[in-house]
C-alpha atoms as a PDB file:
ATOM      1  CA  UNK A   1      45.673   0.257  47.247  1.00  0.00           C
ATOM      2  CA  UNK A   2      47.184   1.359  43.840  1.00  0.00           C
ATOM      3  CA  UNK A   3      50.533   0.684  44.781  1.00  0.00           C
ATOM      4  CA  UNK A   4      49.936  -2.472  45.800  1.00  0.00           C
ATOM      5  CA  UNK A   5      47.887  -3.199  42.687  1.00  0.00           C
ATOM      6  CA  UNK A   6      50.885  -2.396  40.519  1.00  0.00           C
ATOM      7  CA  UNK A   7      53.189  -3.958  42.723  1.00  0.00           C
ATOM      8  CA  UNK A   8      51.295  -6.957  41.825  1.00  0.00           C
ATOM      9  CA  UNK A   9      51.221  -5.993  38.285  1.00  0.00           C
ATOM     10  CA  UNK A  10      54.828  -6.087  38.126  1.00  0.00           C
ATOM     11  CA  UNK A  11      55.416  -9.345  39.711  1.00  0.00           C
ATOM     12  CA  UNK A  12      53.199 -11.429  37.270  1.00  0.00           C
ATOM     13  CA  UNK A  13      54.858 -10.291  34.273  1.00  0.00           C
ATOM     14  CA  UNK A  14      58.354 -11.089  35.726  1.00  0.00           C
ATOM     15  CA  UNK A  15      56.962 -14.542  35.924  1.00  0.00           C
ATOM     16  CA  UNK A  16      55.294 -14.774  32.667  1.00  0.00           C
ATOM     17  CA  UNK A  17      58.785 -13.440  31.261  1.00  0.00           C
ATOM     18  CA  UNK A  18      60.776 -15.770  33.550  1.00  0.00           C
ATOM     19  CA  UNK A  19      58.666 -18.634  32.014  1.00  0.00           C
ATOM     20  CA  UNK A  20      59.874 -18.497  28.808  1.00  0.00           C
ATOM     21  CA  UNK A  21      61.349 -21.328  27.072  1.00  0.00           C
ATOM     22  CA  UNK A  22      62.629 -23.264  30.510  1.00  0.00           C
ATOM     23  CA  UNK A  23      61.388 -26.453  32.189  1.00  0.00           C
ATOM     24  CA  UNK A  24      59.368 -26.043  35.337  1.00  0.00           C
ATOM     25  CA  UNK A  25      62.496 -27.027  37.382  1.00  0.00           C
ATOM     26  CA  UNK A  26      64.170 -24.011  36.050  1.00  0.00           C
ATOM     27  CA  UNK A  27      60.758 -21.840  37.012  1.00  0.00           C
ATOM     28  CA  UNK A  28      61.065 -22.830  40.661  1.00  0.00           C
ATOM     29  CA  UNK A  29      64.960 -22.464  40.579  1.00  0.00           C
ATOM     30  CA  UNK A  30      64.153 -18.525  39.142  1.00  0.00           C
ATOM     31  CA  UNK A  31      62.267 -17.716  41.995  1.00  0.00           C
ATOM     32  CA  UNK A  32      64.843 -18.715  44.324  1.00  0.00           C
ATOM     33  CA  UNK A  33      67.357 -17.171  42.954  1.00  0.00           C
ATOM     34  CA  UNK A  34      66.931 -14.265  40.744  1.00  0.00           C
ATOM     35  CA  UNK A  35      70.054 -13.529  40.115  1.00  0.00           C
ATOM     36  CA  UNK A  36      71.082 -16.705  38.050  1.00  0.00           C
ATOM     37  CA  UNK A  37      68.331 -17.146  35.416  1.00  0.00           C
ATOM     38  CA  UNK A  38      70.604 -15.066  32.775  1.00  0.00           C
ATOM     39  CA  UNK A  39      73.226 -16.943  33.304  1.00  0.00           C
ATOM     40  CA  UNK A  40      71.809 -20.461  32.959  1.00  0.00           C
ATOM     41  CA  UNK A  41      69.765 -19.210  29.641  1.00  0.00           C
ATOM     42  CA  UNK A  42      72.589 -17.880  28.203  1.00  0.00           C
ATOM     43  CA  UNK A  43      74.458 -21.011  28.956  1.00  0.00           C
ATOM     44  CA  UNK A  44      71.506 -22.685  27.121  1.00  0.00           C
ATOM     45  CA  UNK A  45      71.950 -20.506  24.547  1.00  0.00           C
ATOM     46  CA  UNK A  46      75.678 -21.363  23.715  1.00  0.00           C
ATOM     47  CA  UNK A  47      75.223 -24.623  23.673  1.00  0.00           C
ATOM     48  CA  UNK A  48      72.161 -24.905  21.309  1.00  0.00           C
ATOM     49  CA  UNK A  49      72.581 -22.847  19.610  1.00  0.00           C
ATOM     50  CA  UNK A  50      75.057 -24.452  17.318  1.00  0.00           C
ATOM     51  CA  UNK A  51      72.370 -26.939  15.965  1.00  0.00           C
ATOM     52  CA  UNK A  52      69.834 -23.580  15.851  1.00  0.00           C
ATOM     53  CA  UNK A  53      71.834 -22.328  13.026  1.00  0.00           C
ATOM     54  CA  UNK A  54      71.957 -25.213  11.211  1.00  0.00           C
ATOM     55  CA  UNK A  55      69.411 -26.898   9.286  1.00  0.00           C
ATOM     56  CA  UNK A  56      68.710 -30.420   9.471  1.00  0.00           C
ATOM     57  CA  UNK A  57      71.240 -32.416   7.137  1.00  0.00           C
ATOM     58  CA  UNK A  58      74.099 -33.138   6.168  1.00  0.00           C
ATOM     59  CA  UNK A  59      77.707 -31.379   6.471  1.00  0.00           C
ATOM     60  CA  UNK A  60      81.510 -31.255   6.240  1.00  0.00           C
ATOM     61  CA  UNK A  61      83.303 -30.135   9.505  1.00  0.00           C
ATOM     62  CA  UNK A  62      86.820 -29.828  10.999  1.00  0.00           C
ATOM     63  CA  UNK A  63      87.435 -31.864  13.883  1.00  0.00           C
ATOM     64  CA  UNK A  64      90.229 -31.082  16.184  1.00  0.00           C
ATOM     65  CA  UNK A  65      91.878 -33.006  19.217  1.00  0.00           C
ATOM     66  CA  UNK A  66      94.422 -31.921  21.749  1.00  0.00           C
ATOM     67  CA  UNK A  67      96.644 -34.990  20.784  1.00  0.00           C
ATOM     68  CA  UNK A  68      98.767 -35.387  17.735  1.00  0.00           C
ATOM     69  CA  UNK A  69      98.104 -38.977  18.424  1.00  0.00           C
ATOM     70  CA  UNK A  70      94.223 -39.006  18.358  1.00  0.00           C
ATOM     71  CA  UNK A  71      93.139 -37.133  15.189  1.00  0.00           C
ATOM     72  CA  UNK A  72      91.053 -37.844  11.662  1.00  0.00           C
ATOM     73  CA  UNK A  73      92.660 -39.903   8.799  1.00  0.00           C
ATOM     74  CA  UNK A  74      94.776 -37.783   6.850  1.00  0.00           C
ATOM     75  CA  UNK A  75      92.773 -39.173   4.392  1.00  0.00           C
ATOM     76  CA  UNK A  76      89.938 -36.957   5.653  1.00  0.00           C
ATOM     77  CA  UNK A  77      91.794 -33.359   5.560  1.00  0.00           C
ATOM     78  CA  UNK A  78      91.423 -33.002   9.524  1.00  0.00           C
ATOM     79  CA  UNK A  79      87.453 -33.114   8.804  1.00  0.00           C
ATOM     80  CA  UNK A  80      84.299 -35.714   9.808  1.00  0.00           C
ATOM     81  CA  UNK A  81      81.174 -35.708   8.443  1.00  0.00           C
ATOM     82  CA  UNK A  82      78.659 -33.301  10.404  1.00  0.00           C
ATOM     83  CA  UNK A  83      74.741 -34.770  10.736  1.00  0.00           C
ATOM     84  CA  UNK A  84      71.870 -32.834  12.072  1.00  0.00           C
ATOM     85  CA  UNK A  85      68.856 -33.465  12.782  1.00  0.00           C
ATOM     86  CA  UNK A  86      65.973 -32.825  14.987  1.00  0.00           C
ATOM     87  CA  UNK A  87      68.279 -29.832  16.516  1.00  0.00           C
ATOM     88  CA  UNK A  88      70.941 -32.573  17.529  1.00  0.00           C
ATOM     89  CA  UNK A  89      74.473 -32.594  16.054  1.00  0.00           C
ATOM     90  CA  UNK A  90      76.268 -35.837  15.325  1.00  0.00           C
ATOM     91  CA  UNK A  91      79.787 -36.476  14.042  1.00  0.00           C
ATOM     92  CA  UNK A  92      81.212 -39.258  12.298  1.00  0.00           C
ATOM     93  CA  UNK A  93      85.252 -39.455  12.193  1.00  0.00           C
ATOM     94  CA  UNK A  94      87.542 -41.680  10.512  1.00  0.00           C
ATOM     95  CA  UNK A  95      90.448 -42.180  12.619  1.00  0.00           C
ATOM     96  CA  UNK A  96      93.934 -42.941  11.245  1.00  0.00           C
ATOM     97  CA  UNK A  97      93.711 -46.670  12.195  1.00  0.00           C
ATOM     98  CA  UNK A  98      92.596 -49.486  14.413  1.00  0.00           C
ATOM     99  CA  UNK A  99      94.524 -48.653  17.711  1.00  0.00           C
ATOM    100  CA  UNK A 100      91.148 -46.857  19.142  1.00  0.00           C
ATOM    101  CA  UNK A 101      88.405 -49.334  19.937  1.00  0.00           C
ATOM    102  CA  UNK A 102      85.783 -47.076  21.824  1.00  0.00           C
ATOM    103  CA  UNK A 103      84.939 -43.472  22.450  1.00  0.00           C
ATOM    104  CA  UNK A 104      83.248 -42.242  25.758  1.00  0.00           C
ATOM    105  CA  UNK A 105      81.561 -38.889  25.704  1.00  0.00           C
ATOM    106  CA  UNK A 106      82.604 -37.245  28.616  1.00  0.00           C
ATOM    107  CA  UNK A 107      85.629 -38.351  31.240  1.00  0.00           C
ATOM    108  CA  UNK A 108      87.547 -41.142  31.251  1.00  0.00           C
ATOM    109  CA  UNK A 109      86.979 -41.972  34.857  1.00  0.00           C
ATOM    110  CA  UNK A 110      82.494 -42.091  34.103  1.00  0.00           C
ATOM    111  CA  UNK A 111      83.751 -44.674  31.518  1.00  0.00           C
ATOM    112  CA  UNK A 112      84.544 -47.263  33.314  1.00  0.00           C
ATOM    113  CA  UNK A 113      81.426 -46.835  35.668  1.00  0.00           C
ATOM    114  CA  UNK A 114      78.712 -49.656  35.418  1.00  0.00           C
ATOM    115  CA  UNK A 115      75.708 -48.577  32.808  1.00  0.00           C
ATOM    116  CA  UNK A 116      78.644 -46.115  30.941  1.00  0.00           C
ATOM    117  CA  UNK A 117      77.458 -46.085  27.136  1.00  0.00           C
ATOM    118  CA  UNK A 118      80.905 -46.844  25.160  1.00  0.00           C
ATOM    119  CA  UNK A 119      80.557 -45.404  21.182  1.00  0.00           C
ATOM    120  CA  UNK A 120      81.754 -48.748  19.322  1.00  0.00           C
ATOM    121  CA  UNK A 121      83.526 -48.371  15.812  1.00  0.00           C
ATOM    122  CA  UNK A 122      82.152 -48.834  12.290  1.00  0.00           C
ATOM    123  CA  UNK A 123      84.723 -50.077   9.973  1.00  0.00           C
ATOM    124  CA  UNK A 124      85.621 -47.395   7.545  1.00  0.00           C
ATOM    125  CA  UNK A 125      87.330 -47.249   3.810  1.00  0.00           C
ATOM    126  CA  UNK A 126      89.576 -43.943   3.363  1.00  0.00           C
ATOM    127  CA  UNK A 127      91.187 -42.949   0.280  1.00  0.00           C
ATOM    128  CA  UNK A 128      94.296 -41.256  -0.220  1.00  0.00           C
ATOM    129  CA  UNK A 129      95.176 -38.680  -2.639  1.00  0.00           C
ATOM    130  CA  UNK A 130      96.947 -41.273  -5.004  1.00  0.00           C
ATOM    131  CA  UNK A 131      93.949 -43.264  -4.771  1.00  0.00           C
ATOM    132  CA  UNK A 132      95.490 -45.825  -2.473  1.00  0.00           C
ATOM    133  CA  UNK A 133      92.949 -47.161   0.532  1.00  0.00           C
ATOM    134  CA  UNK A 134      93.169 -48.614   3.883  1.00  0.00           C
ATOM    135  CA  UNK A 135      90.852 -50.291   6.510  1.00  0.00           C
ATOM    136  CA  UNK A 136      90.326 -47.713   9.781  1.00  0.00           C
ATOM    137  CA  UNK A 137      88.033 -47.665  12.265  1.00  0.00           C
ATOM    138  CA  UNK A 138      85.558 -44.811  12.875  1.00  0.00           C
ATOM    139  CA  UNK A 139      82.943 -43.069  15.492  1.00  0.00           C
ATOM    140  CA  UNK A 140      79.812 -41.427  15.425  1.00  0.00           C
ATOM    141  CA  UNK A 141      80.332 -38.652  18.072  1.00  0.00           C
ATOM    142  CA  UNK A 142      77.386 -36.454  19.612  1.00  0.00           C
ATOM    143  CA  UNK A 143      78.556 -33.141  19.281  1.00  0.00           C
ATOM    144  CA  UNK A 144      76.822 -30.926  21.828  1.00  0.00           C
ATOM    145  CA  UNK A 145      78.098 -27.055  20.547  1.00  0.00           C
ATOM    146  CA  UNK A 146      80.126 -25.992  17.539  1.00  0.00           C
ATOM    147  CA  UNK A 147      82.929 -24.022  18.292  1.00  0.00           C
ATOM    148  CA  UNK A 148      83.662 -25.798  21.997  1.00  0.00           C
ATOM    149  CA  UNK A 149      85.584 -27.884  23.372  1.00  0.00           C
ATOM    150  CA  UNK A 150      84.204 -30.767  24.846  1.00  0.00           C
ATOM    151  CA  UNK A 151      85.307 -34.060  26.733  1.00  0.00           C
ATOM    152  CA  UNK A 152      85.956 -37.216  24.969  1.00  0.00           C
ATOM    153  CA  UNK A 153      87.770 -40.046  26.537  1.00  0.00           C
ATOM    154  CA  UNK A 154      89.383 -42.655  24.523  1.00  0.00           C
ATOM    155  CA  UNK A 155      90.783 -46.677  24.918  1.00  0.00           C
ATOM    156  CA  UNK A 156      93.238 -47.834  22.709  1.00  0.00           C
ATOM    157  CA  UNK A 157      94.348 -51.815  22.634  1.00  0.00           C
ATOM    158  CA  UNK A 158      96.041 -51.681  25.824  1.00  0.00           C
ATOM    159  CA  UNK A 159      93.197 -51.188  27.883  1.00  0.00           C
ATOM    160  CA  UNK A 160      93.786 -47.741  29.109  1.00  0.00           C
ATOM    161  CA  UNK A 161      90.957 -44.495  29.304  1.00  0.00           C
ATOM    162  CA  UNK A 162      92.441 -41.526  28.507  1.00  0.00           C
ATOM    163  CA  UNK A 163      90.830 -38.216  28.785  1.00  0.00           C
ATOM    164  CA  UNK A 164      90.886 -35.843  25.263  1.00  0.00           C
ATOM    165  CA  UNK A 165      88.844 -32.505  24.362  1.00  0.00           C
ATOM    166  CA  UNK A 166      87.879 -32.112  21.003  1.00  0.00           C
ATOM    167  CA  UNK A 167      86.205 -29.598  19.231  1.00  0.00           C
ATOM    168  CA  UNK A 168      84.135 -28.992  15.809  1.00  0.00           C
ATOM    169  CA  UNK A 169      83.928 -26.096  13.763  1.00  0.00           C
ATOM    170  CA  UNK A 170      83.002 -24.499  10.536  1.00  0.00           C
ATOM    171  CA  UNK A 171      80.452 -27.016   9.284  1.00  0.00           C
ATOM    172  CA  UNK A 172      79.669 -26.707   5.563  1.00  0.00           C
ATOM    173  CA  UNK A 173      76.801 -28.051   3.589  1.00  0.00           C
ATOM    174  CA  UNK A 174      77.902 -31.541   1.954  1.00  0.00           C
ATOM    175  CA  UNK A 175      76.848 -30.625  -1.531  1.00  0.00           C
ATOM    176  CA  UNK A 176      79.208 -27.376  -1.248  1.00  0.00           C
ATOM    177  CA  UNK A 177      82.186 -29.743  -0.722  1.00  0.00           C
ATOM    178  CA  UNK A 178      81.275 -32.481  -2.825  1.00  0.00           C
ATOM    179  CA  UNK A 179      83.610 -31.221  -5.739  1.00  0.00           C
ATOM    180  CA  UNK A 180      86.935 -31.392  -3.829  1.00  0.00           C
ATOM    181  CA  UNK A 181      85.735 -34.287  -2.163  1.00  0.00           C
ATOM    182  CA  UNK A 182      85.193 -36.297  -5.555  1.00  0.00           C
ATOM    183  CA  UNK A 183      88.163 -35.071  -7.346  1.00  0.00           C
ATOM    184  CA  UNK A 184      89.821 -37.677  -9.364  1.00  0.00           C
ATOM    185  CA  UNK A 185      92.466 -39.858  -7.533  1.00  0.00           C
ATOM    186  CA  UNK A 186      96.045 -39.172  -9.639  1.00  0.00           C
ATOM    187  CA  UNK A 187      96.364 -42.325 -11.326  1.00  0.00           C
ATOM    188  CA  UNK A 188     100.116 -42.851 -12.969  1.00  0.00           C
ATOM    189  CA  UNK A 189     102.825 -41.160 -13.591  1.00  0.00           C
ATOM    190  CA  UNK A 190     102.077 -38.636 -16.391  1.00  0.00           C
ATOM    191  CA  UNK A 191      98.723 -37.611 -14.670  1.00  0.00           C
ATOM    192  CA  UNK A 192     101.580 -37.227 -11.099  1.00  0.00           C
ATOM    193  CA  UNK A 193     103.438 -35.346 -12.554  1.00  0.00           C
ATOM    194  CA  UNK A 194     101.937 -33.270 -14.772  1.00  0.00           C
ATOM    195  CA  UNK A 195     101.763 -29.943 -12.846  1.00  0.00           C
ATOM    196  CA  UNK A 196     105.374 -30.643 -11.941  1.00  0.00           C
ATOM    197  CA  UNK A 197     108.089 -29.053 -13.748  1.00  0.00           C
ATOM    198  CA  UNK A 198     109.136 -30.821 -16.683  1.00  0.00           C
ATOM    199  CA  UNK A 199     112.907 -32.102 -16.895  1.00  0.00           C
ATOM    200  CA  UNK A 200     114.674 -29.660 -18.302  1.00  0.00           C
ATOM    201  CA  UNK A 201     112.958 -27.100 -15.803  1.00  0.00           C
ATOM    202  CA  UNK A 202     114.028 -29.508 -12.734  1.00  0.00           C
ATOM    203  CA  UNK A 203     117.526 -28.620 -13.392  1.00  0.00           C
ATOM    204  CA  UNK A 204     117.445 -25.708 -11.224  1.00  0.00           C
ATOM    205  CA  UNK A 205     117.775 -23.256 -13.843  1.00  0.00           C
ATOM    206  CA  UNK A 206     117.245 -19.620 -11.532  1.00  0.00           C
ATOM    207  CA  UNK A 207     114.422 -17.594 -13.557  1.00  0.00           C
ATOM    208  CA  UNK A 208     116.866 -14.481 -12.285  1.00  0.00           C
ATOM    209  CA  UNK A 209     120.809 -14.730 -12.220  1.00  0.00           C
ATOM    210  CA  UNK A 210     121.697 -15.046  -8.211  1.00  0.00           C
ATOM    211  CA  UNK A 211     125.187 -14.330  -6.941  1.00  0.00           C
ATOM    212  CA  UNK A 212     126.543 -17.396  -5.806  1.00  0.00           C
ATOM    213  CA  UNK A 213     126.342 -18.599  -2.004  1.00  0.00           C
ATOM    214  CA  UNK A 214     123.787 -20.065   0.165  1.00  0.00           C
ATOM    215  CA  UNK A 215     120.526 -18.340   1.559  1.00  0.00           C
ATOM    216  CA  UNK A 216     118.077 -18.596   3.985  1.00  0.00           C
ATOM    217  CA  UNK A 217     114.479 -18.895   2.114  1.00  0.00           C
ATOM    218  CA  UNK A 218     110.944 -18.335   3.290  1.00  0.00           C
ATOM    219  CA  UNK A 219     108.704 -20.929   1.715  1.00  0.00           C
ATOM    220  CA  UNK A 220     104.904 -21.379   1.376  1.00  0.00           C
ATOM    221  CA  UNK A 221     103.836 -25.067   2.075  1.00  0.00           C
ATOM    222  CA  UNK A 222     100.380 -26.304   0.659  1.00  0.00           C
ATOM    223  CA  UNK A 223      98.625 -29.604   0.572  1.00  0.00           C
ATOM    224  CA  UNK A 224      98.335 -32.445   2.774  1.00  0.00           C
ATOM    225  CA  UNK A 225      96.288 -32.902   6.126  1.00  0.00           C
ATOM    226  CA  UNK A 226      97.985 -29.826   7.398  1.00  0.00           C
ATOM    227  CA  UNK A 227      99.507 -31.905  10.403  1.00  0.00           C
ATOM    228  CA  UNK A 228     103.522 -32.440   8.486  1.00  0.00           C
ATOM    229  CA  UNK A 229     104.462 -29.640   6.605  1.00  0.00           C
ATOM    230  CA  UNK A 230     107.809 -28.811   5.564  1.00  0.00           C
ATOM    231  CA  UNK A 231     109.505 -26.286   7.938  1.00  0.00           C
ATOM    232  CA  UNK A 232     110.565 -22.544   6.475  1.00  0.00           C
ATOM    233  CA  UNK A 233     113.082 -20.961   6.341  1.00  0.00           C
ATOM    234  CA  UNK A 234     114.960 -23.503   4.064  1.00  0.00           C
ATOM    235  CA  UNK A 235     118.043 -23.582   2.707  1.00  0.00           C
ATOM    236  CA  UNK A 236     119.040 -22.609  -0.812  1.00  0.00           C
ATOM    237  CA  UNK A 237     122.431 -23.071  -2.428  1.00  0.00           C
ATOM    238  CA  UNK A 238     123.143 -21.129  -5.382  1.00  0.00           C
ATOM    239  CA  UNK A 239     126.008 -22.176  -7.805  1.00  0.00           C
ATOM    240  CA  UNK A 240     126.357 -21.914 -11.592  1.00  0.00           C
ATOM    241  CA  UNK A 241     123.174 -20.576 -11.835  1.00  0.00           C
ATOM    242  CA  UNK A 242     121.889 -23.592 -10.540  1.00  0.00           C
ATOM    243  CA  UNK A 243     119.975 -24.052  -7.467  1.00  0.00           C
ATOM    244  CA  UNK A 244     119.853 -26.809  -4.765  1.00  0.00           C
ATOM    245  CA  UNK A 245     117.285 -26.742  -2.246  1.00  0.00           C
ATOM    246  CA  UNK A 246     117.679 -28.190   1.425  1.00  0.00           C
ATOM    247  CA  UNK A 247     114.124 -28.754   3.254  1.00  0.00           C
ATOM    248  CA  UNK A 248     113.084 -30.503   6.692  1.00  0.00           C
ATOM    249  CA  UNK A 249     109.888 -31.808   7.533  1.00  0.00           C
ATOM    250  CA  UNK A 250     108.442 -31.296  10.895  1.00  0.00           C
ATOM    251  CA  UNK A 251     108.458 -35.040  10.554  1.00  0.00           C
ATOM    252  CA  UNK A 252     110.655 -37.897  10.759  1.00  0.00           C
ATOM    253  CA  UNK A 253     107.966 -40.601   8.842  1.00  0.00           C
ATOM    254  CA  UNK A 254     108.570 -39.490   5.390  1.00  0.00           C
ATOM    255  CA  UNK A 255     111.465 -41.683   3.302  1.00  0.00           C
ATOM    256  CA  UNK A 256     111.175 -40.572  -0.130  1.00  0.00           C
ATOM    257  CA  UNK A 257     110.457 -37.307  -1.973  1.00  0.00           C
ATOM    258  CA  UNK A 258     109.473 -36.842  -6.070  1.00  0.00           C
ATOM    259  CA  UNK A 259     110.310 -33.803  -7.432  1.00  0.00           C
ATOM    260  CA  UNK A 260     109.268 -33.765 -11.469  1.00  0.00           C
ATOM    261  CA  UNK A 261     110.621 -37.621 -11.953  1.00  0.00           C
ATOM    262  CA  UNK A 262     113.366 -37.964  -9.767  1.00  0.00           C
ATOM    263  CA  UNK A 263     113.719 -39.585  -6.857  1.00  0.00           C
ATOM    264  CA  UNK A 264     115.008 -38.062  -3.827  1.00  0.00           C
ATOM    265  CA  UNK A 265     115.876 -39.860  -0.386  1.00  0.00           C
ATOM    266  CA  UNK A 266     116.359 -38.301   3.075  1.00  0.00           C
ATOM    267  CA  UNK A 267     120.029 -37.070   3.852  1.00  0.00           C
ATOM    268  CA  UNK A 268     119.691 -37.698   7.669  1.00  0.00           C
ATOM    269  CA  UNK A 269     118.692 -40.387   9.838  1.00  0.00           C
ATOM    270  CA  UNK A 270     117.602 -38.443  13.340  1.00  0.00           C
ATOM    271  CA  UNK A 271     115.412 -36.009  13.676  1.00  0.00           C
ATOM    272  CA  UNK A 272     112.929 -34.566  11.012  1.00  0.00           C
ATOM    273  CA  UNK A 273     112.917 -36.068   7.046  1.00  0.00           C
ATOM    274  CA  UNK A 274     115.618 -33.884   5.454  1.00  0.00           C
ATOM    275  CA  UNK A 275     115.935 -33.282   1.831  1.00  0.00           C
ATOM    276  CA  UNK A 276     117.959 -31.900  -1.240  1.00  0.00           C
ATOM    277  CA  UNK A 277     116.688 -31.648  -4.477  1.00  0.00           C
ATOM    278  CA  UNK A 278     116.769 -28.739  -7.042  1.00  0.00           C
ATOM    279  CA  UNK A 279     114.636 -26.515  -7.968  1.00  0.00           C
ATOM    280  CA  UNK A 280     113.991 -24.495 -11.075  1.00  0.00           C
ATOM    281  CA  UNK A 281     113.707 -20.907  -9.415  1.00  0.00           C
ATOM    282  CA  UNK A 282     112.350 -18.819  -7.053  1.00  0.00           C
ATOM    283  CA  UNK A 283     108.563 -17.691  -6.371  1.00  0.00           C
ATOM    284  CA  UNK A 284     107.334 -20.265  -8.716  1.00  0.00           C
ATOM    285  CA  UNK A 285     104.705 -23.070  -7.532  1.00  0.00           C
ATOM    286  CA  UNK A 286     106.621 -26.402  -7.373  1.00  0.00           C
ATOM    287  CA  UNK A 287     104.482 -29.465  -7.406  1.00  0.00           C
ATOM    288  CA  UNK A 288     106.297 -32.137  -5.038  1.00  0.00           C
ATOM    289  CA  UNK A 289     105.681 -35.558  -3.660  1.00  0.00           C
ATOM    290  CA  UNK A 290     106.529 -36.950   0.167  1.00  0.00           C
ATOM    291  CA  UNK A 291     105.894 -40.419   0.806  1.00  0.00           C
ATOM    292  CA  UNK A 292     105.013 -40.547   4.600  1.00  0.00           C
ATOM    293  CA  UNK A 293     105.290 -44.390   6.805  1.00  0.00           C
ATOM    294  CA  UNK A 294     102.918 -42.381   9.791  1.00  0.00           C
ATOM    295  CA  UNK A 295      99.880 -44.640   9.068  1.00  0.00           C
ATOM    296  CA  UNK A 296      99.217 -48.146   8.604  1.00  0.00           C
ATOM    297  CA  UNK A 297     100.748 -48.615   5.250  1.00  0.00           C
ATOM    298  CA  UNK A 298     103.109 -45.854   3.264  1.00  0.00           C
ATOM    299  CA  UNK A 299     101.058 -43.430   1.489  1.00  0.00           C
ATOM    300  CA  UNK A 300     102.409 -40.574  -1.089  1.00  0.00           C
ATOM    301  CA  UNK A 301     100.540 -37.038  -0.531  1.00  0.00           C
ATOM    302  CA  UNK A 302     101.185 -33.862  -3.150  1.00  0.00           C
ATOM    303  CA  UNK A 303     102.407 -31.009  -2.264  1.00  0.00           C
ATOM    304  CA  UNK A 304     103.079 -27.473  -3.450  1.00  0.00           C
ATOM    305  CA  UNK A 305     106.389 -25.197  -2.844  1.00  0.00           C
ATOM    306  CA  UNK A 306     107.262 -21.701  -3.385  1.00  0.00           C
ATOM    307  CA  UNK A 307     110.389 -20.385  -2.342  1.00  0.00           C
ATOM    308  CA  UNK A 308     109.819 -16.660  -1.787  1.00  0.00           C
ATOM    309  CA  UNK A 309     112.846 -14.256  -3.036  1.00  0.00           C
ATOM    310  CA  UNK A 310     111.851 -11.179  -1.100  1.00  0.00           C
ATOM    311  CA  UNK A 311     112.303 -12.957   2.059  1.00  0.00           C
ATOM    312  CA  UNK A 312     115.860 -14.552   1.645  1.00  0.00           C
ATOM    313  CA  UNK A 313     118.934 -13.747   3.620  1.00  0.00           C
ATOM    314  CA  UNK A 314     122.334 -14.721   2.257  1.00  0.00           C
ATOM    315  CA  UNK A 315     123.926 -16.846   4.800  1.00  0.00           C
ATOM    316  CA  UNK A 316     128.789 -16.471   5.162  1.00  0.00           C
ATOM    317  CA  UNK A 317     129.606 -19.965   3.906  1.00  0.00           C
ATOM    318  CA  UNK A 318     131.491 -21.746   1.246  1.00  0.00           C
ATOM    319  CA  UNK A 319     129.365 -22.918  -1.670  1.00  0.00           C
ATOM    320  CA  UNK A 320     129.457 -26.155  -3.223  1.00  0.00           C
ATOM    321  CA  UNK A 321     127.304 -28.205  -5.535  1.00  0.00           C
ATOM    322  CA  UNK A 322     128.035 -31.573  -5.594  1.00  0.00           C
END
């Protein structure tokens, strides 16, 4: 008799435990199977608990595609605009122009299914870093976990679904990233080029005598959406104690570069942007501007260079500067 009155004992508390934060449905599923209960709540846990974390409002978060040609404005810095509220998490994006006309979360073969809810585009304003603007369209997107991929099927103008998986991550509070996100457009020419080196610096004066020849650089590359960067190793030539350098973009759509006030136009025609300018040392921050033709209209983005002169390698050629 007092076995079976603890054997009783014991069941009812499994099921008062097992009754813990799930729908009935899930009640009658545990006491099928016992073995899969942890596995769903977990489950439940990973995907909640995203919006858990986060208290209702408002935040800045990167959002990331599998498709170099389905991704953010570079406008936005590879980022959307993060809403929460009531425990659900909501997304807003600002694509890079008007070739996407609807959003379907989930596969593209449910969207074209009768009763399919299509997300429709808002009509969006980006600005650029030189304070130049342009009409795109955007998407609020229901984000159902942080940190996880998810599906999201797109249609572009030709009528075709294709299926994507996106992510979104590291959500900050708006007010935290208000300060970059106002920062003062550059306006003209002295504000552009004020934290670039000043003309007699552009020169290519080397801060430290270099023997003559032509060396293989390591570079650091900063600015921009993070999608085109400039490639390292470059190339620099040394000559008279001045010093040329040779980059490449990862990119063919740039077509002019401004280095202090000059001028500088690609030296190739295939492949990625290639250019020469020179530069007035090593390890020193060099404030440059690309002008990239990727979106709808040309746009110039700042960047910032430093050739690093513990990681060159002297390359066996003749040195020339023209």
């Amino acid at each position: 008799m007092k076995k079976n009155v603890a054997i009783a004992g014991m069941v009812l508390l499994a099921a008062l435990l097992g009754g813990c934060g799930n729908s009935n449905s899930s009640q009658e599923q545990n006491a099928e199977t016992p073995s899969e209960p942890e596995t769903e709540t977990a489950s439940e846990v990973s995907l909640s608990s995203g919006a858990a974390e986060l208290s209702d409002g408002t935040y800045t978060a990167e959002f990331k595609t599998d498709s170099g040609m389905f991704h953010v404005s570079e406008a936005c810095d590879g980022k959307g605009t993060l809403t929460v509220e009531n425990g659900k998490m909501t997304i807003h994006i600002s694509l890079a122009s008007k070739n996407i006309v609807n959003l379907y979360p989930g596969l593209a073969e449910d969207a074209v299914k009768e009763g399919a809810e299509l997300l429709t585009p808002t009509e969006d304003t980006v600005t650029y870093s030189d304070g130049m603007t342009d009409e795109v369209y955007g998407f609020d997107v229901p984000v159902p976990a942080l940190e996880t991929e998810f599906e999201l099927a797109l249609i572009g103008t030709k009528g075709k679904w294709y299926d994507h998986k996106v992510s979104v991550s590291n959500p900050v509070p708006a007010e935290g990233d208000a300060e970059s996100k106002n920062a003062a457009p550059l306006k003209d020419d002295a504000q552009r080029t004020s934290a670039a080196p000043s003309e007699d610096d552009i020169q290519g004066k080397v801060s430290e005598p270099l023997e003559d020849g032509i060396y293989s650089v390591e570079l650091t590359f900063e600015g921009g959406s993070g999608r085109a960067e400039i490639l390292s190793p470059a190339t620099v030539t040394v000559a008279d104690g001045k010093t040329l350098a040779t980059v490449e973009w990862n990119s063919p759509n740039y077509d002019y570069m401004l280095v202090g006030k000059e001028k500088y136009l690609p030296i190739n025609t295939e492949g990625g942007s290639v250019f020469e300018f020179p530069i007035p040392g090593l390890d020193e921050p060099i404030s440059v501007i690309g002008d990239t033709v990727a979106m709808s209209k040309p746009h110039e983005v700042e960047y910032t260079l430093t050739f690093h002169s513990e990681a060159m390698k002297k390359e066996e050629r003749n040195t020339e500067i023209r």
